[in-house]
C-alpha atoms as a PDB file:
ATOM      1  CA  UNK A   1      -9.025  -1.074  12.135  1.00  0.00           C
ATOM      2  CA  UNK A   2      -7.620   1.470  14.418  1.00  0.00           C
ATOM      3  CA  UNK A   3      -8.844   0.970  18.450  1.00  0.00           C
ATOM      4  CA  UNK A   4      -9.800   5.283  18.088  1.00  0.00           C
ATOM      5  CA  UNK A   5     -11.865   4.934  14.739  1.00  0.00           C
ATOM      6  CA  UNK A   6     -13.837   2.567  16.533  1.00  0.00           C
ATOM      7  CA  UNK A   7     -14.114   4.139  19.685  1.00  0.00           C
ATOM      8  CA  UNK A   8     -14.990   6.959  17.585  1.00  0.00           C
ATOM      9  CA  UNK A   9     -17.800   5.338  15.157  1.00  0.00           C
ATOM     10  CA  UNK A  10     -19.144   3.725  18.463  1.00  0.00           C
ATOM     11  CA  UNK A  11     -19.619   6.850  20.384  1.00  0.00           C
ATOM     12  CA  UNK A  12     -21.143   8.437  16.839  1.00  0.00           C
ATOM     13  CA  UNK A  13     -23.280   5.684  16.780  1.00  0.00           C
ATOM     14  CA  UNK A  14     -24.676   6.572  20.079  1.00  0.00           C
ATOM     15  CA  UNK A  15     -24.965   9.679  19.711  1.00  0.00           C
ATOM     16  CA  UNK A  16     -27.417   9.250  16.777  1.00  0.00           C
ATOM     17  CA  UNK A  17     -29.247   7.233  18.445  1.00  0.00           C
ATOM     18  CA  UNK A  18     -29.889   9.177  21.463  1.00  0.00           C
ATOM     19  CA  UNK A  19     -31.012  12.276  19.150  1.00  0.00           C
ATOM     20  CA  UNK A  20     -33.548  10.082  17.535  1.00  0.00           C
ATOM     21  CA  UNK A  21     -34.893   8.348  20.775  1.00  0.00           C
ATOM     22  CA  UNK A  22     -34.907  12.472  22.570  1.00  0.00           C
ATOM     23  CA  UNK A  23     -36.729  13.260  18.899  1.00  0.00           C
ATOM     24  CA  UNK A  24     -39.181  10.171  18.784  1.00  0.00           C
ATOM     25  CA  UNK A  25     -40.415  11.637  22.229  1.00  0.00           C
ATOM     26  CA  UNK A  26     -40.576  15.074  22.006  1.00  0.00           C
ATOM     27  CA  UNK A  27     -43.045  14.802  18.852  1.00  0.00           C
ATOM     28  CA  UNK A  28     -44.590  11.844  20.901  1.00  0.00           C
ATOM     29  CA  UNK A  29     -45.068   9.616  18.335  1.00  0.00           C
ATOM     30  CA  UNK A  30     -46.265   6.365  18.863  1.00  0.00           C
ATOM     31  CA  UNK A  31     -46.709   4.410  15.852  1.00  0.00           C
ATOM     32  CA  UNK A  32     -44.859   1.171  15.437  1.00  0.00           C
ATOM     33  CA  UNK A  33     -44.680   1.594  11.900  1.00  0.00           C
ATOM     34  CA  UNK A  34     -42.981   5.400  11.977  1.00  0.00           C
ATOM     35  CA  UNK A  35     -40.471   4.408  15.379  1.00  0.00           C
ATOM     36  CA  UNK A  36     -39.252   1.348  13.291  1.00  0.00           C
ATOM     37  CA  UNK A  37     -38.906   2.989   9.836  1.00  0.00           C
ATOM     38  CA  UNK A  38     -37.257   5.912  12.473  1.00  0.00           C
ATOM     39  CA  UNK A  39     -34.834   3.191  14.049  1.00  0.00           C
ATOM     40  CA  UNK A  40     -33.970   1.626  10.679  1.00  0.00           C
ATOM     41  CA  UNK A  41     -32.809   4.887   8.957  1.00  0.00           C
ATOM     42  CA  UNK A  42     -30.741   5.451  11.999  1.00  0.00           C
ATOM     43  CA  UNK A  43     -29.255   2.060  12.034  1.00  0.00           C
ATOM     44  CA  UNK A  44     -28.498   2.594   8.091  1.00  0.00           C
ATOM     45  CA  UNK A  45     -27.195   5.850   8.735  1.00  0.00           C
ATOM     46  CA  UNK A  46     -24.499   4.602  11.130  1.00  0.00           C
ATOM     47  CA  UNK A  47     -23.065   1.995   8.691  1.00  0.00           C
ATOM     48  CA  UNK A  48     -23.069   4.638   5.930  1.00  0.00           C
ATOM     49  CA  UNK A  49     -20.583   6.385   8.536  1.00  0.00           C
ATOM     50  CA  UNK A  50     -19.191   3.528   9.450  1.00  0.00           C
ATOM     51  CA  UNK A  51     -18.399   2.935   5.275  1.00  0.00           C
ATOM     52  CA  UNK A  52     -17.546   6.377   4.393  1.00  0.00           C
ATOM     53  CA  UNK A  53     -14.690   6.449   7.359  1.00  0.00           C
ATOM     54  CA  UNK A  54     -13.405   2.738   5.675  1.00  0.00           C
ATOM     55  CA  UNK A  55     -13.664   4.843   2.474  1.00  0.00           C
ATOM     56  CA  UNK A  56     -12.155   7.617   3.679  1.00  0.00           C
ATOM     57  CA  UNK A  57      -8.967   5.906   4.811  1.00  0.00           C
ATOM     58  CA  UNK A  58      -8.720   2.993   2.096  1.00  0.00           C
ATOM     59  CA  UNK A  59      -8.316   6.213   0.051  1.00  0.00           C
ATOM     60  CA  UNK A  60      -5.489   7.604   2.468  1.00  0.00           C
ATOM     61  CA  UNK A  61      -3.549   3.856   1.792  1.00  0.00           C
ATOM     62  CA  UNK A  62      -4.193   4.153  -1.644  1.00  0.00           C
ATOM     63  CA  UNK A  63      -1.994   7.303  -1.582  1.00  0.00           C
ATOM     64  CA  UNK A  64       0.669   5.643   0.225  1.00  0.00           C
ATOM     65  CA  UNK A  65       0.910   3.121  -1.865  1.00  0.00           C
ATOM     66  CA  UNK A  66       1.145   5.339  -4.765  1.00  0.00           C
ATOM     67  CA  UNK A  67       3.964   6.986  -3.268  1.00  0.00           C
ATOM     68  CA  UNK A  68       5.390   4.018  -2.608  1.00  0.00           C
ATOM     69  CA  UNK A  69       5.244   2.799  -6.304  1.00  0.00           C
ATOM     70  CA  UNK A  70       6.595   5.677  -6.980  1.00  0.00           C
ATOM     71  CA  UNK A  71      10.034   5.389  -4.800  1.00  0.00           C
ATOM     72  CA  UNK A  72      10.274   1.757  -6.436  1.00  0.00           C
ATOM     73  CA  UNK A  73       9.900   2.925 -10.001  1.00  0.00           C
ATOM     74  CA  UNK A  74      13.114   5.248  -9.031  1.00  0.00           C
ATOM     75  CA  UNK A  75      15.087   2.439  -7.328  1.00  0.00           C
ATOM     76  CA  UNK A  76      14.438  -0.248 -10.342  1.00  0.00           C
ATOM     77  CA  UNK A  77      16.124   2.526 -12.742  1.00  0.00           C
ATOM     78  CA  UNK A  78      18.634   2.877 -10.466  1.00  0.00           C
ATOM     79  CA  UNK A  79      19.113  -0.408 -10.091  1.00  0.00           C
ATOM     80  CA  UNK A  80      18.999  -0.371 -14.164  1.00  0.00           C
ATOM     81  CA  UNK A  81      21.828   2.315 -14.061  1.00  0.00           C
ATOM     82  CA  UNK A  82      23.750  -0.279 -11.442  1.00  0.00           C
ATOM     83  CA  UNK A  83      23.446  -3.274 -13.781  1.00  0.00           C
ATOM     84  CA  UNK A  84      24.325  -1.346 -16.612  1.00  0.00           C
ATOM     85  CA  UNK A  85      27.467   0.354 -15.121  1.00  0.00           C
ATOM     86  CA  UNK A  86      28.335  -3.856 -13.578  1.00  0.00           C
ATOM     87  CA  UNK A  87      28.291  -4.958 -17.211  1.00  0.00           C
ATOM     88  CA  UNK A  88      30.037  -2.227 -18.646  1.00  0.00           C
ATOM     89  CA  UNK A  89      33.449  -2.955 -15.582  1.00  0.00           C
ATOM     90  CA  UNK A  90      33.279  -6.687 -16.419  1.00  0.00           C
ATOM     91  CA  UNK A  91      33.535  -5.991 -20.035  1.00  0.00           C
ATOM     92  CA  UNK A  92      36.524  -4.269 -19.411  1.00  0.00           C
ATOM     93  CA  UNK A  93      38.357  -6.392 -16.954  1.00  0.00           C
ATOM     94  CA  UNK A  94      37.852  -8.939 -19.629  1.00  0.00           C
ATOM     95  CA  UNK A  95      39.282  -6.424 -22.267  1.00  0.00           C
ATOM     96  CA  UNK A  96      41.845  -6.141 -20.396  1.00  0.00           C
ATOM     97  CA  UNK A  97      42.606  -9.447 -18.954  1.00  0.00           C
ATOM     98  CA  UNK A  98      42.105 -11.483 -22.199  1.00  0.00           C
ATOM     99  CA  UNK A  99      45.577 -10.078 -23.727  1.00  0.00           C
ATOM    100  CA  UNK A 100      47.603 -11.403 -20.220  1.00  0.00           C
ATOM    101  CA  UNK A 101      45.546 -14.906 -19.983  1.00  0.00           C
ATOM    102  CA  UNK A 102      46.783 -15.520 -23.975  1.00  0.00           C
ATOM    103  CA  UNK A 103      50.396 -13.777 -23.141  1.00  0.00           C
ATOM    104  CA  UNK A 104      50.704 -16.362 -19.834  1.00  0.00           C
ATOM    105  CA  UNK A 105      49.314 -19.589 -22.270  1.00  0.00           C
ATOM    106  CA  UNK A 106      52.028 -18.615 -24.928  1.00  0.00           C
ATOM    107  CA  UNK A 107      54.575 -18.271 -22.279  1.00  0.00           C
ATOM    108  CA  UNK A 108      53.524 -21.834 -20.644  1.00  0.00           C
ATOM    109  CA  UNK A 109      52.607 -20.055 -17.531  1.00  0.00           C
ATOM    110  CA  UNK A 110      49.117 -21.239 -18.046  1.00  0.00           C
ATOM    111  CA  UNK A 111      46.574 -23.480 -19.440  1.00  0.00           C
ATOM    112  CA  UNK A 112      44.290 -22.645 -21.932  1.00  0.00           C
ATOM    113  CA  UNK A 113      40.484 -22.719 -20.692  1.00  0.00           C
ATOM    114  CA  UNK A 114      38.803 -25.916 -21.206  1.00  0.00           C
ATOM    115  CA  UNK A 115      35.129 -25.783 -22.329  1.00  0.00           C
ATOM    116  CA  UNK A 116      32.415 -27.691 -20.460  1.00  0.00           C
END
């Protein structure tokens, strides 16, 4: 996590909680029960922030990565076009090379290819 988001959900954090320590003495109230329930619901309320901003930018990756499949999905059909284009050349050159390889055996300027 980014050193500013935190900075950032800290100082939000604090924030919250001043407002509901100024708001829990303004009204003066005193009850256990209602400052607790008041100091829960702000602690809850900061990780639902805290949450939302992890949501928030999980969903900005998410793009990313998208876009990043994406550019991939391009290069593997280049790289089809590539492969096809490599098969198509060697076909050729062996086209073309097969006639001198049997001209050079028939001459005795070579040795017919031995299989393995």
């Amino acid at each position: 996590m980014n050193t500013h988001l935190l900075l950032e959900a800290a100082l939000r954090s604090m924030v919250m909680g001043a407002i509901v320590f100024v708001v829990l003495r303004v009204m003066r109230i005193d009850q256990v029960r209602a400052r607790r329930t008041a100091w829960l619901l702000a602690l809850v309320g900061a990780l639902a922030m805290q949450q939302a901003d992890f949501g928030a930018h999980q969903g900005v990756l998410g793009v990313q990565q998208g876009e990043l499949g994406a550019q991939q999905s391009k290069l593997g059909e280049q790289q089809a076009l590539l492969g096809d284009q490599q098969r198509k050349i060697v076909e050729d050159v062996r086209r073309q090379l097969k006639p001198i390889i049997e001209q050079a055996i028939r001459e005795g300027k070579g040795k017919a290819p031995t299989e393995d």
